[in-house]
N, C-alpha and C. Protein backbone atom coordinates (compact mmCIF):
# COMPACT_ATOMS: atom_id res chain seq x y z
N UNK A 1 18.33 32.79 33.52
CA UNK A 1 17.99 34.19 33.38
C UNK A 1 16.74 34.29 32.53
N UNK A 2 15.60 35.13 33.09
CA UNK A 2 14.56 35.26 32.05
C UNK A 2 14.61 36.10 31.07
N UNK A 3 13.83 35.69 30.07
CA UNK A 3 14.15 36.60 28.48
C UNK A 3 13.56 37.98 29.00
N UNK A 4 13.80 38.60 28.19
CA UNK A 4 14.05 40.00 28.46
C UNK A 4 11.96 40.26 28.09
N UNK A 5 11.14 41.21 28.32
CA UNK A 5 10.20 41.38 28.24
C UNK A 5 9.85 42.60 26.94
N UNK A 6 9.20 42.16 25.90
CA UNK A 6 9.35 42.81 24.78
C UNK A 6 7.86 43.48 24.60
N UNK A 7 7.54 44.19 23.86
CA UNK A 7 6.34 44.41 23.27
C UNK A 7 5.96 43.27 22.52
N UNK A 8 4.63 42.54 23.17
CA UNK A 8 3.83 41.31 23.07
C UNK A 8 3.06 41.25 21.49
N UNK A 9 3.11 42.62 21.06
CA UNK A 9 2.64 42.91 19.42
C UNK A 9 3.28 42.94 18.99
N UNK A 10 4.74 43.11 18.74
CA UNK A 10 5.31 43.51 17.84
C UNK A 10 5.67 42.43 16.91
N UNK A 11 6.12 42.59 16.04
CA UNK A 11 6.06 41.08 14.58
C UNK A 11 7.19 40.32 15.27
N UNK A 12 7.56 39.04 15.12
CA UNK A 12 8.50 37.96 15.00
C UNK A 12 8.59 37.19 14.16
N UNK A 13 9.86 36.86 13.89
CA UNK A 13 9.81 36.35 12.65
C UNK A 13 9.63 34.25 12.89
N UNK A 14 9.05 34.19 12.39
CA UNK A 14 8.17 32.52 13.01
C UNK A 14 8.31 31.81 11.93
N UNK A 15 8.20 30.55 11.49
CA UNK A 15 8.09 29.38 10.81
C UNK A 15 6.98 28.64 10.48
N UNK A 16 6.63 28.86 9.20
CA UNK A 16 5.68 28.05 9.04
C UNK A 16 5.80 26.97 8.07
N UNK A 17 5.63 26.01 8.46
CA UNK A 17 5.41 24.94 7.87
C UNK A 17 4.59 23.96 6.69
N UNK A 18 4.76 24.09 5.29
CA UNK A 18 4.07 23.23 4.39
C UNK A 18 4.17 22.20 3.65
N UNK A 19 3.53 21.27 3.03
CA UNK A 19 3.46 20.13 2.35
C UNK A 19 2.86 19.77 1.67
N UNK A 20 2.68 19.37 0.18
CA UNK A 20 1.47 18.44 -0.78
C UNK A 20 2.11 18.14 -1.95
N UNK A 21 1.61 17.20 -2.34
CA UNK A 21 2.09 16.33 -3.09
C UNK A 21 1.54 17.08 -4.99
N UNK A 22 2.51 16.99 -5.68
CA UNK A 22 1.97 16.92 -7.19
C UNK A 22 1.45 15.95 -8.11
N UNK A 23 0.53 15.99 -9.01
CA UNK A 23 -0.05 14.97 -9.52
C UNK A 23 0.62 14.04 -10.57
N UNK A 24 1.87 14.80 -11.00
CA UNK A 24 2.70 14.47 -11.72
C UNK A 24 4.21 15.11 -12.45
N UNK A 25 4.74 14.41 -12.53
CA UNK A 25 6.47 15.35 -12.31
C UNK A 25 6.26 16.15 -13.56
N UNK A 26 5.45 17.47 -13.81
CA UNK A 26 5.65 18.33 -15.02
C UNK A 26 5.82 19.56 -14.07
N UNK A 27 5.81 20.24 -15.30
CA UNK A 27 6.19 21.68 -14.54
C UNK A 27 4.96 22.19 -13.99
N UNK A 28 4.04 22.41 -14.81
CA UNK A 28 2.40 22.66 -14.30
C UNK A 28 1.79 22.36 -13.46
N UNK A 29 2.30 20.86 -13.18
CA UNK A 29 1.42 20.32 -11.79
C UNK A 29 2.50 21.12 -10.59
N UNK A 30 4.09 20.69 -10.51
CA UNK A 30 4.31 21.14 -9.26
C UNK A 30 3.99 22.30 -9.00
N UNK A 31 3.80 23.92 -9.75
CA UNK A 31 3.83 24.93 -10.10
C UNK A 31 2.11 24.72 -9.14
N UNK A 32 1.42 24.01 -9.97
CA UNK A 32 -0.13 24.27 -9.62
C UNK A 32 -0.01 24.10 -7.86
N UNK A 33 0.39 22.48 -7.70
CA UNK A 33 0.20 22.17 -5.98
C UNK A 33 0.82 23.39 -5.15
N UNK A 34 2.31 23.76 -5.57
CA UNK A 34 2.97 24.78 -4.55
C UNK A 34 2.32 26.22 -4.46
N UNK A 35 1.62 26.45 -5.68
CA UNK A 35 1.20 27.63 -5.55
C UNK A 35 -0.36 27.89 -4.28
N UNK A 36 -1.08 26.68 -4.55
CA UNK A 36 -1.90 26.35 -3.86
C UNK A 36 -1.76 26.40 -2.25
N UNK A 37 -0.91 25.69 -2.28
CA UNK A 37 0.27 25.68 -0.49
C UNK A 37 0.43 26.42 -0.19
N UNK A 38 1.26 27.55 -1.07
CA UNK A 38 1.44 29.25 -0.41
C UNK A 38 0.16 29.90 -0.45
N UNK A 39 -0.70 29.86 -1.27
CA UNK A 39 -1.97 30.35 -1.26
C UNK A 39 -3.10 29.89 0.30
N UNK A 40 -2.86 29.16 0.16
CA UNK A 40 -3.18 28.67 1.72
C UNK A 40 -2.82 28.98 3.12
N UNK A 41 -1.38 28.88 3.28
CA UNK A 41 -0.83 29.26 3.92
C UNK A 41 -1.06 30.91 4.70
N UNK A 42 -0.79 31.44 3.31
CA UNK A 42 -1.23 32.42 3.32
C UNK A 42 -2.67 33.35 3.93
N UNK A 43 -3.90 32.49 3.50
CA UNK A 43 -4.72 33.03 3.80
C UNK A 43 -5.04 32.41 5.25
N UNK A 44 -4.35 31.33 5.58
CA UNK A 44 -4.81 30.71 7.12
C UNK A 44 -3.90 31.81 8.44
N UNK A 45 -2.90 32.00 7.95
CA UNK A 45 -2.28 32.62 8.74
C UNK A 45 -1.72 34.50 8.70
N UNK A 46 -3.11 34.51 7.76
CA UNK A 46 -3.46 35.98 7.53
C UNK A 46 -2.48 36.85 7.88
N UNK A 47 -1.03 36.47 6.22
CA UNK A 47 -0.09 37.53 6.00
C UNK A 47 0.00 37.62 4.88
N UNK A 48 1.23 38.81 4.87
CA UNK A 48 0.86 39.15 3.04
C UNK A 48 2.50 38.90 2.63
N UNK A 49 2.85 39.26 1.18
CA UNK A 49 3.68 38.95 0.81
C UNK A 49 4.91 39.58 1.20
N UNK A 50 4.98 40.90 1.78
CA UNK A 50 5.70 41.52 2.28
C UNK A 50 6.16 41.50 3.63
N UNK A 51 5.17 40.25 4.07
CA UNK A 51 5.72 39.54 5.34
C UNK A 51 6.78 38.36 5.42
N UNK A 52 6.71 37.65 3.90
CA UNK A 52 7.67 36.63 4.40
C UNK A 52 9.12 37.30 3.66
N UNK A 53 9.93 36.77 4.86
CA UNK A 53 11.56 36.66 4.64
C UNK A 53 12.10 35.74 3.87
N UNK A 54 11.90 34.69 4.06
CA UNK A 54 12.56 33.67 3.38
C UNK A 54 12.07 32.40 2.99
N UNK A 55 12.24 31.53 1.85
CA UNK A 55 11.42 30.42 2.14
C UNK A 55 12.57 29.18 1.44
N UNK A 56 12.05 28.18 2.16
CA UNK A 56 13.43 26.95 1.89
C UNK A 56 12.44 25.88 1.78
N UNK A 57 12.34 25.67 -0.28
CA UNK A 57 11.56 24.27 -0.75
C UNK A 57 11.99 22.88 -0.83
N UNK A 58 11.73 21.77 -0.77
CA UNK A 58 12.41 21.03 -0.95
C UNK A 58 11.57 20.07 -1.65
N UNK A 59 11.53 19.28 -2.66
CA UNK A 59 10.78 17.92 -3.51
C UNK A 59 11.66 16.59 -3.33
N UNK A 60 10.61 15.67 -3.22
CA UNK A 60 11.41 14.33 -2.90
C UNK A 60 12.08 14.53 -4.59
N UNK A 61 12.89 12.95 -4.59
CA UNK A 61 13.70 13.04 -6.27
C UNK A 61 13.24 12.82 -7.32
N UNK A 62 11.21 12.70 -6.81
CA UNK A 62 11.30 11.94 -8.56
C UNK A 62 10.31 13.65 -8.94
N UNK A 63 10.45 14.16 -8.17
CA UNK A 63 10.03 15.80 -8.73
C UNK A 63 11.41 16.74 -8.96
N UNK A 64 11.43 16.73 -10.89
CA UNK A 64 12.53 17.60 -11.25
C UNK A 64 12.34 18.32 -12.34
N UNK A 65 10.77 18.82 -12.35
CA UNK A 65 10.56 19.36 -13.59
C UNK A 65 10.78 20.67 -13.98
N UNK A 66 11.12 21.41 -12.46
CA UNK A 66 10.88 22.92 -12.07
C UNK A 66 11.29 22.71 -10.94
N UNK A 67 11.38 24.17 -10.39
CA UNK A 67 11.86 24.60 -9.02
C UNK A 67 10.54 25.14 -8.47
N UNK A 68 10.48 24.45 -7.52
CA UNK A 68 9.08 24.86 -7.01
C UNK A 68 8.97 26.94 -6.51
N UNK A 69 10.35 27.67 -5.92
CA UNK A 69 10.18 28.65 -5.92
C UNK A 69 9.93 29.47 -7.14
N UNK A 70 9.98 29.37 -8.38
CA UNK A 70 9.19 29.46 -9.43
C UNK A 70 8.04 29.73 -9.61
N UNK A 71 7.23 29.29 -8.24
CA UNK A 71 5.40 29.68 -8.40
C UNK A 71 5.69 30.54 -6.80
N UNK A 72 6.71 30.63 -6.10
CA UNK A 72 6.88 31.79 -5.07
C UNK A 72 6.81 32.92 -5.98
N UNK A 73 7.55 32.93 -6.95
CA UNK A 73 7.93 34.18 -7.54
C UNK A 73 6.75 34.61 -8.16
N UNK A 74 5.74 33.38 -8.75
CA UNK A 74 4.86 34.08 -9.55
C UNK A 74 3.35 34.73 -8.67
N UNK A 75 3.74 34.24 -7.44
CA UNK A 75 2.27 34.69 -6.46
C UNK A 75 3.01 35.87 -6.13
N UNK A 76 3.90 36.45 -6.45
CA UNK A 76 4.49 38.14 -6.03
C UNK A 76 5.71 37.86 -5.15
N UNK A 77 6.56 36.60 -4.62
CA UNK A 77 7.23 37.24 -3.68
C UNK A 77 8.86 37.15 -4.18
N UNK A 78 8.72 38.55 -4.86
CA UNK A 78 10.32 38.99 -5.50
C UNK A 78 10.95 39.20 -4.70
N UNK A 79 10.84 39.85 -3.34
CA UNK A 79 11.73 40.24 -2.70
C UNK A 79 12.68 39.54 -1.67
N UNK A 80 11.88 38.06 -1.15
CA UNK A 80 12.41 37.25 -0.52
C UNK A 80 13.42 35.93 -0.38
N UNK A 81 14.36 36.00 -0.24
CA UNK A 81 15.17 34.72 -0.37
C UNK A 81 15.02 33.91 -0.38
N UNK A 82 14.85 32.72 -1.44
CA UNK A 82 14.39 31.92 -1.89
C UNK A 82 15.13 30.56 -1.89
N UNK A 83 15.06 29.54 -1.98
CA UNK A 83 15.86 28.24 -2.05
C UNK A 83 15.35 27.21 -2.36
N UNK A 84 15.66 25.84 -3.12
CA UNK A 84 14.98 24.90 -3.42
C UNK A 84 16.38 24.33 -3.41
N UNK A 85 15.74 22.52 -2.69
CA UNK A 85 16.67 21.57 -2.72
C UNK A 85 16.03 20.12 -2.97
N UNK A 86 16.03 19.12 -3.39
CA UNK A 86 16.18 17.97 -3.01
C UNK A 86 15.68 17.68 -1.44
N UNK A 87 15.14 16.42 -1.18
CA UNK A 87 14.85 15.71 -0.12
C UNK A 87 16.15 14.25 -0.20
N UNK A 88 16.21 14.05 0.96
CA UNK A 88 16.93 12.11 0.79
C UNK A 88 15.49 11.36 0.27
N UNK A 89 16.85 10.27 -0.17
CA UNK A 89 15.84 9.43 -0.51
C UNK A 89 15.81 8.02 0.12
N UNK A 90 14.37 8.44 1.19
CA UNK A 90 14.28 7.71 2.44
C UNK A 90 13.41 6.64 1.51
N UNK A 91 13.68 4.74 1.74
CA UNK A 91 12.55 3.69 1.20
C UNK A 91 11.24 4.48 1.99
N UNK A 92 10.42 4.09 1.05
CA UNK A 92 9.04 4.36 1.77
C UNK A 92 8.33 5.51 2.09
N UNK A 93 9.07 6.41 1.53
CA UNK A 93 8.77 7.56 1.87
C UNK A 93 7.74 8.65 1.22
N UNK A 94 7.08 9.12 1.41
CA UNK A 94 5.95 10.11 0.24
C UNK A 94 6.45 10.43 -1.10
N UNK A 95 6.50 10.06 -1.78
CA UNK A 95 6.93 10.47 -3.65
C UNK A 95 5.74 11.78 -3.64
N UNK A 96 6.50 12.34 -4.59
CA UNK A 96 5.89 13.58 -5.41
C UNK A 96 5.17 14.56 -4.09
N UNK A 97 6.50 14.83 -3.30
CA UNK A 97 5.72 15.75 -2.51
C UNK A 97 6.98 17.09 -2.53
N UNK A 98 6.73 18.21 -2.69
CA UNK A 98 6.53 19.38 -2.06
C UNK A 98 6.41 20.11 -0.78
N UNK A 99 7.59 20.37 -0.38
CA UNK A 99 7.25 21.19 1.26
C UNK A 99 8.16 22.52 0.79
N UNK A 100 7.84 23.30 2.28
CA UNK A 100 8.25 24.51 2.25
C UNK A 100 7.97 25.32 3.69
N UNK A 101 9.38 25.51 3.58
CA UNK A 101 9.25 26.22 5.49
C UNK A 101 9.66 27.65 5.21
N UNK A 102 8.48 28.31 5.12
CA UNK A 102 9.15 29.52 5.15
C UNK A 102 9.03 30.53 6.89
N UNK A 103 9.60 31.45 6.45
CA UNK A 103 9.91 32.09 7.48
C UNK A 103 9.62 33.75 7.26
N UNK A 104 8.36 33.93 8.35
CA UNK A 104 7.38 35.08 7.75
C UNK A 104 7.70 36.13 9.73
N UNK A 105 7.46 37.22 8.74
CA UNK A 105 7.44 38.34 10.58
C UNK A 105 5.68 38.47 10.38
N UNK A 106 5.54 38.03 11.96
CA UNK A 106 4.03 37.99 11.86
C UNK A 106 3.91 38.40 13.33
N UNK A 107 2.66 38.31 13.96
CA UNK A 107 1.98 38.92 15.23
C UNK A 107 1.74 37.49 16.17
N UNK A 108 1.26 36.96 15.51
CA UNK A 108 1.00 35.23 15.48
C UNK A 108 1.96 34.22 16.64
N UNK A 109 1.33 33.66 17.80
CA UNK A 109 2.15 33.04 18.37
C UNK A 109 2.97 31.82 17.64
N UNK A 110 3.78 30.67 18.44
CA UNK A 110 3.73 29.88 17.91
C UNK A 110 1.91 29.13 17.55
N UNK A 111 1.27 28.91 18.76
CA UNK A 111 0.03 28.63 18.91
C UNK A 111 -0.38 28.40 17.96
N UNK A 112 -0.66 29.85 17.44
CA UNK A 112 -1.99 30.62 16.17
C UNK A 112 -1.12 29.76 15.23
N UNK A 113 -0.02 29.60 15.11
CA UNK A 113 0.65 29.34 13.44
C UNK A 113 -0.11 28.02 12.83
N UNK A 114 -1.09 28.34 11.57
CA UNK A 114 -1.34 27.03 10.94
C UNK A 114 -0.51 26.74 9.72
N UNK A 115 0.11 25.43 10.01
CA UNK A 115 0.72 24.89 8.71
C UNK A 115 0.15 23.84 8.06
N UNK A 116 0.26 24.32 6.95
CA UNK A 116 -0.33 23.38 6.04
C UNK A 116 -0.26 22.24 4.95
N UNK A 117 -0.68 21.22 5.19
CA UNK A 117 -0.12 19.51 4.80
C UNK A 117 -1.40 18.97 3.65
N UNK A 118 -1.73 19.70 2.81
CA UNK A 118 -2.61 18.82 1.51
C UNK A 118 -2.09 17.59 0.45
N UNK A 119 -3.53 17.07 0.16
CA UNK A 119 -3.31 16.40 -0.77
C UNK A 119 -2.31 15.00 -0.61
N UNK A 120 -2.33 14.45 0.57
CA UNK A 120 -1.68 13.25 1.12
C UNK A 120 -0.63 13.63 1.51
N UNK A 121 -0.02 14.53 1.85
CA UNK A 121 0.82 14.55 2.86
C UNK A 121 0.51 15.15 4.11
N UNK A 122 -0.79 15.47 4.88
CA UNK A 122 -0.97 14.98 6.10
C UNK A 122 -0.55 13.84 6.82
N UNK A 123 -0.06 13.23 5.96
CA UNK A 123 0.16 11.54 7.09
C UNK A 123 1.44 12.04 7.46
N UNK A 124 2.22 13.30 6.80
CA UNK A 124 3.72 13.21 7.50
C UNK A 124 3.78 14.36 8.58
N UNK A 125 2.54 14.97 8.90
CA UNK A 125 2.01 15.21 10.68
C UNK A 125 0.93 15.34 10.97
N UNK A 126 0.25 14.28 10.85
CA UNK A 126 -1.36 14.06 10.79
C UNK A 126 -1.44 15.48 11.78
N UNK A 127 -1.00 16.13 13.33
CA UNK A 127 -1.82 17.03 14.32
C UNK A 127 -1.84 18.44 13.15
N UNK A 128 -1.14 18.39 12.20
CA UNK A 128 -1.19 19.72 11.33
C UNK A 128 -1.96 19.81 10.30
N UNK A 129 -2.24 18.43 9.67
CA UNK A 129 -2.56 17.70 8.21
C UNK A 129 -4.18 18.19 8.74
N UNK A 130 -5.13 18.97 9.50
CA UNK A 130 -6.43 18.97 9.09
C UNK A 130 -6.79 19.97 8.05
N UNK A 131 -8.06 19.44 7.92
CA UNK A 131 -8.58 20.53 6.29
C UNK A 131 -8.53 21.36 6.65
N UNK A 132 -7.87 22.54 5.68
CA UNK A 132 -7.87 23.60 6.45
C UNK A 132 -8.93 24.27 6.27
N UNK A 133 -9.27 25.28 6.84
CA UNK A 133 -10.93 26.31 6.31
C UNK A 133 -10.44 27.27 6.32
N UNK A 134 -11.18 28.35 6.11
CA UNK A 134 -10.78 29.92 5.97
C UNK A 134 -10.73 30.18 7.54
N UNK A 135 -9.58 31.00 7.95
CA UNK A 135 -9.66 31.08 9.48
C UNK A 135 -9.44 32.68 9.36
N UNK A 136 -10.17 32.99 10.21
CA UNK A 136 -10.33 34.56 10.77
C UNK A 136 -9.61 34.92 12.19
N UNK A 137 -8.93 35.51 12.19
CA UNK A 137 -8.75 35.95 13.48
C UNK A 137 -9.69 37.22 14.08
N UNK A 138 -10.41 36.25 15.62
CA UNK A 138 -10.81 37.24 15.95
C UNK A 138 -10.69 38.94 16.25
N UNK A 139 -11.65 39.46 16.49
CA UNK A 139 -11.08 41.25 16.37
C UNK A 139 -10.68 41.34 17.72
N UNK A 140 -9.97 42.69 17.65
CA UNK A 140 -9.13 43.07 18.67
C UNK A 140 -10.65 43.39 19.72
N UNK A 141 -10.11 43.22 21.45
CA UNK A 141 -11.03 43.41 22.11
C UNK A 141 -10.77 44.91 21.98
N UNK A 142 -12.45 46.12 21.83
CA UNK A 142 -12.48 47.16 22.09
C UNK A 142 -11.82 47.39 23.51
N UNK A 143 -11.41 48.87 23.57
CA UNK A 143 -10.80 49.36 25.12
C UNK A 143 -9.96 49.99 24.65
């Protein structure tokens, strides 16, 4: 059965995807990298704070200095449900990293969605991990 046919503008609520590593297990650094991540995020996929719903952090184990939603709260987003957990602890795996999937109502296909992987953790999806730049979405066609 095909999905039902919706208004092609209207917001959905989508997933975006982040990652980077801290320079060192204090509170300042993870605070600094995550804030950076949402700050990014943010401006690549041109939404505001009153767009995201929810966001679910997670730090490998040897980051326990702070809760990384701690610098959610301090870039403004009081209103959204928040979570921080632990990663396993896979041999070999990226130390001192930081992710965060949050979940924002946006206009944005999957397509458009850029997520963002700094500061050595691109290698854990190099097709997402490029630098990011300031991205604009083009303007609406007049008509």
């Amino acid at each position: 059965m095909p999905a039902p046919q919706g208004d092609q503008d209207a917001p959905r609520c989508r997933a975006i995807r982040g990652a980077t590593t801290a320079r060192a297990n204090t509170s300042e650094d993870i605070l600094e990298a995550t804030t950076e991540m949402l700050e990014t995020i943010f401006a690549l996929n041109d939404i505001g704070l009153d767009d995201v719903v929810s966001g679910f952090f997670t730090t490998t184990t040897d980051l326990n200095a702070t809760f990384p939603a701690v610098a959610a709260r301090d870039v403004g987003l009081d209103n959204a449900a928040l979570m921080c957990a632990h990663e396993m602890d896979v041999p070999g795996s990226l130390r001192s990293c930081v992710r965060v999937m949050l979940h924002v109502n946006t206009v944005l296909s999957p397509d458009e969605i850029r997520h963002v992987y700094l500061h050595g953790a691109e290698q854990l999806r190099p097709e997402w991990g490029r630098k990011p730049v300031k991205w604009e979405r083009e303007p609406a066609a007049a008509g």
